[in-house]
PDB file of N, CA and C in Angstrom:
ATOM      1  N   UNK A   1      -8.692   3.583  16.867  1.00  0.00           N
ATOM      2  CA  UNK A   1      -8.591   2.575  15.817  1.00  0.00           C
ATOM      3  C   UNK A   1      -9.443   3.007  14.631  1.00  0.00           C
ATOM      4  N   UNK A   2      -9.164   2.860  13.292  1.00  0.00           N
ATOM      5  CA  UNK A   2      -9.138   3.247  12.125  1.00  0.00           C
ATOM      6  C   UNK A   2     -10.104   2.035  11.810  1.00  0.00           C
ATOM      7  N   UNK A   3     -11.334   2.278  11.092  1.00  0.00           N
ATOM      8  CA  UNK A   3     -12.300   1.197  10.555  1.00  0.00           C
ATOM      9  C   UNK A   3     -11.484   0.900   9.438  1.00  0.00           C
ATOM     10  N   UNK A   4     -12.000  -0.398   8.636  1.00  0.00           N
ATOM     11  CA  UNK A   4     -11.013  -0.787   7.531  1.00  0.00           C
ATOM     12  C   UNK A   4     -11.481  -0.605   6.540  1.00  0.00           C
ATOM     13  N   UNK A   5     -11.372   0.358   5.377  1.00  0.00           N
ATOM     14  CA  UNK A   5     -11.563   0.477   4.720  1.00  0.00           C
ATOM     15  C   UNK A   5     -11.979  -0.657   3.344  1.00  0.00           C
ATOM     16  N   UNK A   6     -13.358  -0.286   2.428  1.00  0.00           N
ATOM     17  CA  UNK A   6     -13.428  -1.395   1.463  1.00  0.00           C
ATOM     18  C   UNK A   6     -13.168  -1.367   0.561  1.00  0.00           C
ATOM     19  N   UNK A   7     -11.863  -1.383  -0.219  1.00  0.00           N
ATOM     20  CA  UNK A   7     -10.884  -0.992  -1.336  1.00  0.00           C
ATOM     21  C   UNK A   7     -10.613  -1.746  -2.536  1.00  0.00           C
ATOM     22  N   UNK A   8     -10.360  -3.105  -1.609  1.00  0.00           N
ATOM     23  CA  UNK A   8      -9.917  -4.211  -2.697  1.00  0.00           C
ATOM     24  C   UNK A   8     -11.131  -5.395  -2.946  1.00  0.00           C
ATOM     25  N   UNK A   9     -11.961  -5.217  -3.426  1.00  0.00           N
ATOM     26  CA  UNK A   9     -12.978  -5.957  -3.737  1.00  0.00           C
ATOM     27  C   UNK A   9     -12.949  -7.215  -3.815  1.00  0.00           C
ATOM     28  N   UNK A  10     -11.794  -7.682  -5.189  1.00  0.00           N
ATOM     29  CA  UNK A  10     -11.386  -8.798  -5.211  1.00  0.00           C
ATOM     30  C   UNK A  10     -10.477  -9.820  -4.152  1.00  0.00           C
ATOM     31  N   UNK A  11     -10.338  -9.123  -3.333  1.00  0.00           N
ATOM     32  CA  UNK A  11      -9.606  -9.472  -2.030  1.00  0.00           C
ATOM     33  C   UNK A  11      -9.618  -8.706  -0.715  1.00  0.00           C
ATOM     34  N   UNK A  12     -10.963  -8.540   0.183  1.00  0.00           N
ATOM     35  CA  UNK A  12     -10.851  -8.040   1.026  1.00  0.00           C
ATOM     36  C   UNK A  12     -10.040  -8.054   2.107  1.00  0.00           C
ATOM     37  N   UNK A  13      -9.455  -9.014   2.303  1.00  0.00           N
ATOM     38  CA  UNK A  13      -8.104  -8.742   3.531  1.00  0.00           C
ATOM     39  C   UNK A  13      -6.992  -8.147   3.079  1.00  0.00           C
ATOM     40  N   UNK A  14      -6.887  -7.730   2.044  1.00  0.00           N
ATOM     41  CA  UNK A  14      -5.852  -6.873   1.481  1.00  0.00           C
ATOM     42  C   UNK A  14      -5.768  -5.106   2.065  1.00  0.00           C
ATOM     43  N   UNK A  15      -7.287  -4.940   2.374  1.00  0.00           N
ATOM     44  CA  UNK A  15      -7.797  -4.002   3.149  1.00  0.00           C
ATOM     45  C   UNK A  15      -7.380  -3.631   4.276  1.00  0.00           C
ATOM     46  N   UNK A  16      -7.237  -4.695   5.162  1.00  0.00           N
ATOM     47  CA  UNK A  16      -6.558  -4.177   6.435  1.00  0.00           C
ATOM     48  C   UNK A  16      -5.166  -3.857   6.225  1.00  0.00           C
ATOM     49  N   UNK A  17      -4.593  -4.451   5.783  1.00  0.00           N
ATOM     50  CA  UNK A  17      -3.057  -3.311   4.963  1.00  0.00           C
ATOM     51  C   UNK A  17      -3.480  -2.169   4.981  1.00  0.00           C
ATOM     52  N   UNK A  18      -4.424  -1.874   4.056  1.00  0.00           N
ATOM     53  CA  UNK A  18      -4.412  -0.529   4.213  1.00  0.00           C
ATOM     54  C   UNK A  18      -4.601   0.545   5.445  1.00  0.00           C
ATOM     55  N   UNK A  19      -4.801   0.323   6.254  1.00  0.00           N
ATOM     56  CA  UNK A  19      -5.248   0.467   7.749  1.00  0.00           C
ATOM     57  C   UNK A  19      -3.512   1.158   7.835  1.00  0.00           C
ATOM     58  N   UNK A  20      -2.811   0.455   7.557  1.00  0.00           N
ATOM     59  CA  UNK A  20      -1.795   1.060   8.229  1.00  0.00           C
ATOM     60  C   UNK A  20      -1.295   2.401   7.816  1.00  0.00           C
ATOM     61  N   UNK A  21      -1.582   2.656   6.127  1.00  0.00           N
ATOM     62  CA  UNK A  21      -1.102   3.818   5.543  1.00  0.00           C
ATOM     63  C   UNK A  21      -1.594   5.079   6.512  1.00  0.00           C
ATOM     64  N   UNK A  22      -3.090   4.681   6.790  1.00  0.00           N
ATOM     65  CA  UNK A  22      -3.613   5.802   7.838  1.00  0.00           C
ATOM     66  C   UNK A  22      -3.411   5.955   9.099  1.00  0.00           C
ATOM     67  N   UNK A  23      -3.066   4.887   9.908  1.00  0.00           N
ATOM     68  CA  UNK A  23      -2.514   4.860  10.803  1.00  0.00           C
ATOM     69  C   UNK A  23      -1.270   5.294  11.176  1.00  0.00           C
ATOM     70  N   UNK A  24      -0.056   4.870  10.665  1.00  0.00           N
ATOM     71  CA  UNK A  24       1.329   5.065  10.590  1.00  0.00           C
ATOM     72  C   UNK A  24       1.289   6.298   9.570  1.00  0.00           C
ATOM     73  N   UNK A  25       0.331   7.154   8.670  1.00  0.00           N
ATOM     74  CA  UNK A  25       0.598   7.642   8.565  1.00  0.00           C
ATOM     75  C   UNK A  25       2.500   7.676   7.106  1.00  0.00           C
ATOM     76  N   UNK A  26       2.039   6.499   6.639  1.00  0.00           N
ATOM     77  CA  UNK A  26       2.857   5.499   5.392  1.00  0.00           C
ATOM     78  C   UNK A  26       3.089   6.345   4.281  1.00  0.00           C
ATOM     79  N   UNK A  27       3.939   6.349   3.797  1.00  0.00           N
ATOM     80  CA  UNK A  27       4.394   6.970   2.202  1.00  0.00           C
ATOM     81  C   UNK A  27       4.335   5.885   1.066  1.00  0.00           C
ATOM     82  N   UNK A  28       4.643   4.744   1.534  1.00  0.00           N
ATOM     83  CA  UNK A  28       4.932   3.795   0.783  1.00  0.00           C
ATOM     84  C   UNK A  28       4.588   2.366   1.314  1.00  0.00           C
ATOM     85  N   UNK A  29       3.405   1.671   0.490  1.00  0.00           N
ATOM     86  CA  UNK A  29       3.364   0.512   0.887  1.00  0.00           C
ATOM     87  C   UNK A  29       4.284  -0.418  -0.061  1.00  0.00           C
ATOM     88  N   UNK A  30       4.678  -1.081   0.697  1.00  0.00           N
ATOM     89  CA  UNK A  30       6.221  -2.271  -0.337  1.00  0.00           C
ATOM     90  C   UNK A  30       5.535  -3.755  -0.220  1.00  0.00           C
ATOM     91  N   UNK A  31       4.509  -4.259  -1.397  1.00  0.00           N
ATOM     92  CA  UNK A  31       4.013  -5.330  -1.081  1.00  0.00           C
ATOM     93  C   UNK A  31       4.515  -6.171  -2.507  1.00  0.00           C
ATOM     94  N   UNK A  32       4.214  -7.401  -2.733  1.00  0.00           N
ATOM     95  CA  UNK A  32       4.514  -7.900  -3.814  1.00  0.00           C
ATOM     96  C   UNK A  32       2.829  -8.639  -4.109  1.00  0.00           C
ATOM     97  N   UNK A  33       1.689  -7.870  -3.401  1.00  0.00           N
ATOM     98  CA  UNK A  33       0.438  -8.277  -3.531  1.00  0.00           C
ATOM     99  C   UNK A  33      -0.299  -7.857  -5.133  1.00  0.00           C
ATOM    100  N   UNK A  34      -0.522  -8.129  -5.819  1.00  0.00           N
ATOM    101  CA  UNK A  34      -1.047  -7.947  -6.913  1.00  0.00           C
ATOM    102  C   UNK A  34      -2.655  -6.395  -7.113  1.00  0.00           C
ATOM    103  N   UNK A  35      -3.185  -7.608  -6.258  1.00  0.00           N
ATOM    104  CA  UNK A  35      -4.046  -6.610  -5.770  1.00  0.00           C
ATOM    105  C   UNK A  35      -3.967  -5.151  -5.232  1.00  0.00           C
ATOM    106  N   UNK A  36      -3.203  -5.081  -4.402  1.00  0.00           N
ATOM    107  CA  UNK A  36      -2.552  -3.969  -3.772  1.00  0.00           C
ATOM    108  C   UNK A  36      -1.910  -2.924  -4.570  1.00  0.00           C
ATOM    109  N   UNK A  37      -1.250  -3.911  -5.645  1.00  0.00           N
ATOM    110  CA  UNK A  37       0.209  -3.340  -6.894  1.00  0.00           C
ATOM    111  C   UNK A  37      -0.758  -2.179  -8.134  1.00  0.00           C
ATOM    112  N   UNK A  38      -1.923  -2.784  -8.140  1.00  0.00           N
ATOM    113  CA  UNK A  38      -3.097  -2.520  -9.550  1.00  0.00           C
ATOM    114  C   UNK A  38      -3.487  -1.592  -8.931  1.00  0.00           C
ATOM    115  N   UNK A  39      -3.554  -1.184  -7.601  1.00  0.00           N
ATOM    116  CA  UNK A  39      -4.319   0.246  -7.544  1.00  0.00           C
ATOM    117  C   UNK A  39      -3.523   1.084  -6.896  1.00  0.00           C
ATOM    118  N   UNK A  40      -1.966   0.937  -6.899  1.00  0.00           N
ATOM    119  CA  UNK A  40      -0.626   1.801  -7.193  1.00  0.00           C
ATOM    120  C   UNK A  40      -0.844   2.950  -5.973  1.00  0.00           C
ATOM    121  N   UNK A  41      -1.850   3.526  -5.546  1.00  0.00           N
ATOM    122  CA  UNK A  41      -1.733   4.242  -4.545  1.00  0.00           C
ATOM    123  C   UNK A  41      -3.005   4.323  -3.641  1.00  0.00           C
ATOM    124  N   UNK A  42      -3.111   4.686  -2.668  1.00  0.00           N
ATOM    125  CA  UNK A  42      -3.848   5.296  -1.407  1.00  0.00           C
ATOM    126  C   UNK A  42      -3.498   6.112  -0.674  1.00  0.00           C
ATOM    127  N   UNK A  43      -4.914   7.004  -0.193  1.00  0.00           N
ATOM    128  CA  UNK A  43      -4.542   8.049   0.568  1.00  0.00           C
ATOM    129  C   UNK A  43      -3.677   8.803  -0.148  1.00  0.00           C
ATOM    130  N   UNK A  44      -2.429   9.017   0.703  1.00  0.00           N
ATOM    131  CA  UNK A  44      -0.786   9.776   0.096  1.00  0.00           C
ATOM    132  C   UNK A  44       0.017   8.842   0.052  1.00  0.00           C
ATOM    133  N   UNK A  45      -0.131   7.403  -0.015  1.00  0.00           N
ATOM    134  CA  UNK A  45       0.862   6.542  -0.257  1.00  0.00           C
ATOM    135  C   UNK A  45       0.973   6.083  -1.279  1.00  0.00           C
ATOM    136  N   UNK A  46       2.213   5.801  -2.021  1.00  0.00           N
ATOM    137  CA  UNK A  46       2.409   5.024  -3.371  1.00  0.00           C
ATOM    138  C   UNK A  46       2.875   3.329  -3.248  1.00  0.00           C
ATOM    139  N   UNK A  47       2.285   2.602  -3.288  1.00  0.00           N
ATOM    140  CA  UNK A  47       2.045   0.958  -3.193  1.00  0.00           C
ATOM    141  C   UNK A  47       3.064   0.799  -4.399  1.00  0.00           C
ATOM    142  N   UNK A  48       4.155   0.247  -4.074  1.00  0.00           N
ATOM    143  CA  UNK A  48       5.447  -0.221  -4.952  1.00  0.00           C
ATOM    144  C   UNK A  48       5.764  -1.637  -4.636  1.00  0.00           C
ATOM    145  N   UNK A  49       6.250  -2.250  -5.731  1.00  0.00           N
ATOM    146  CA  UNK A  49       6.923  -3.835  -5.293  1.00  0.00           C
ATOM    147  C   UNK A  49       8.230  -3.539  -4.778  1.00  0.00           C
ATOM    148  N   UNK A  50       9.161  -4.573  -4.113  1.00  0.00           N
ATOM    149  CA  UNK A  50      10.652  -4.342  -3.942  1.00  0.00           C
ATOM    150  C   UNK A  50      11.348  -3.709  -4.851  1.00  0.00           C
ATOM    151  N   UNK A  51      11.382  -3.721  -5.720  1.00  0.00           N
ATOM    152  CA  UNK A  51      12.292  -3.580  -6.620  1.00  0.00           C
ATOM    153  C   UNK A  51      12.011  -2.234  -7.136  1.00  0.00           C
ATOM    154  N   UNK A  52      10.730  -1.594  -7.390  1.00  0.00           N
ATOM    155  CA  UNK A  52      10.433  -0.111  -7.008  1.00  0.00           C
ATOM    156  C   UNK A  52      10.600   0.552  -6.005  1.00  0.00           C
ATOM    157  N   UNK A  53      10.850  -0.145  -4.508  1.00  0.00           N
ATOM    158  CA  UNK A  53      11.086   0.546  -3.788  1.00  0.00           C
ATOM    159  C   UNK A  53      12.783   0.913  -3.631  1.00  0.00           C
ATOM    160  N   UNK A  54      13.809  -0.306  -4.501  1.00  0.00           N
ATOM    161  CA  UNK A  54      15.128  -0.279  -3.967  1.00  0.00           C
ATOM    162  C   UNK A  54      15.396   0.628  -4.947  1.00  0.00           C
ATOM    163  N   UNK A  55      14.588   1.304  -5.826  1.00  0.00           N
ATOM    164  CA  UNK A  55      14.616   2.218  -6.693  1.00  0.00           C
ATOM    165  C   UNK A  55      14.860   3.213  -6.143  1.00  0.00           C
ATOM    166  N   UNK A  56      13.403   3.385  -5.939  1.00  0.00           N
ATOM    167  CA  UNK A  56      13.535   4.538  -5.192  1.00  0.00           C
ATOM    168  C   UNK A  56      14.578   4.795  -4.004  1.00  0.00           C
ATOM    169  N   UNK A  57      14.583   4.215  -3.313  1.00  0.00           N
ATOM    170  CA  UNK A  57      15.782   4.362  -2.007  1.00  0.00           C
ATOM    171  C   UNK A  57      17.278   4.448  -2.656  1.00  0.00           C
ATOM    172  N   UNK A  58      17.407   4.226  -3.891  1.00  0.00           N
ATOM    173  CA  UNK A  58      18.414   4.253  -4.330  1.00  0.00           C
ATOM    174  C   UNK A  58      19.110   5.764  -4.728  1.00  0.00           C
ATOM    175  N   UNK A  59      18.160   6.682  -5.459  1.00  0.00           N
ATOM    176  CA  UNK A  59      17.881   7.798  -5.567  1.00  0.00           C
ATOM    177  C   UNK A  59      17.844   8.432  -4.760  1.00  0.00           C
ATOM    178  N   UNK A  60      17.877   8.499  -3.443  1.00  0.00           N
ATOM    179  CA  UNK A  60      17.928   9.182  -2.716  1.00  0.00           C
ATOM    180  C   UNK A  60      19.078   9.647  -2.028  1.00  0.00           C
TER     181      UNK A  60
END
């Protein structure tokens, strides 16, 4: 188990989300969290809303 990182200041339970990028090992977190949205990436993951993500998946 992965300690949780302290990322989102203004909202620390937003943090354990992040837990998963390292865990699972994530490309993409798909949240509509604000907090989450403003600091656009972690690790190797890029934090997108829906509508960036149906983007992207679209493109592909």
């Amino acid at each position: 188990m992965h300690s949780v990182p302290k990322v989102i200041l203004e909202d620390p339970d937003d943090d354990v989300g992040l837990t998963t990028v390292i865990s699972g090992k994530a490309e993409y977190i798909v949240s509509g969290d604000k907090h989450l949205l403003k600091i656009a990436c972690y690790e190797k993951a890029q934090i997108v809303s829906v509508n960036q993500f149906i983007q992207i998946v679209a493109k592909l």
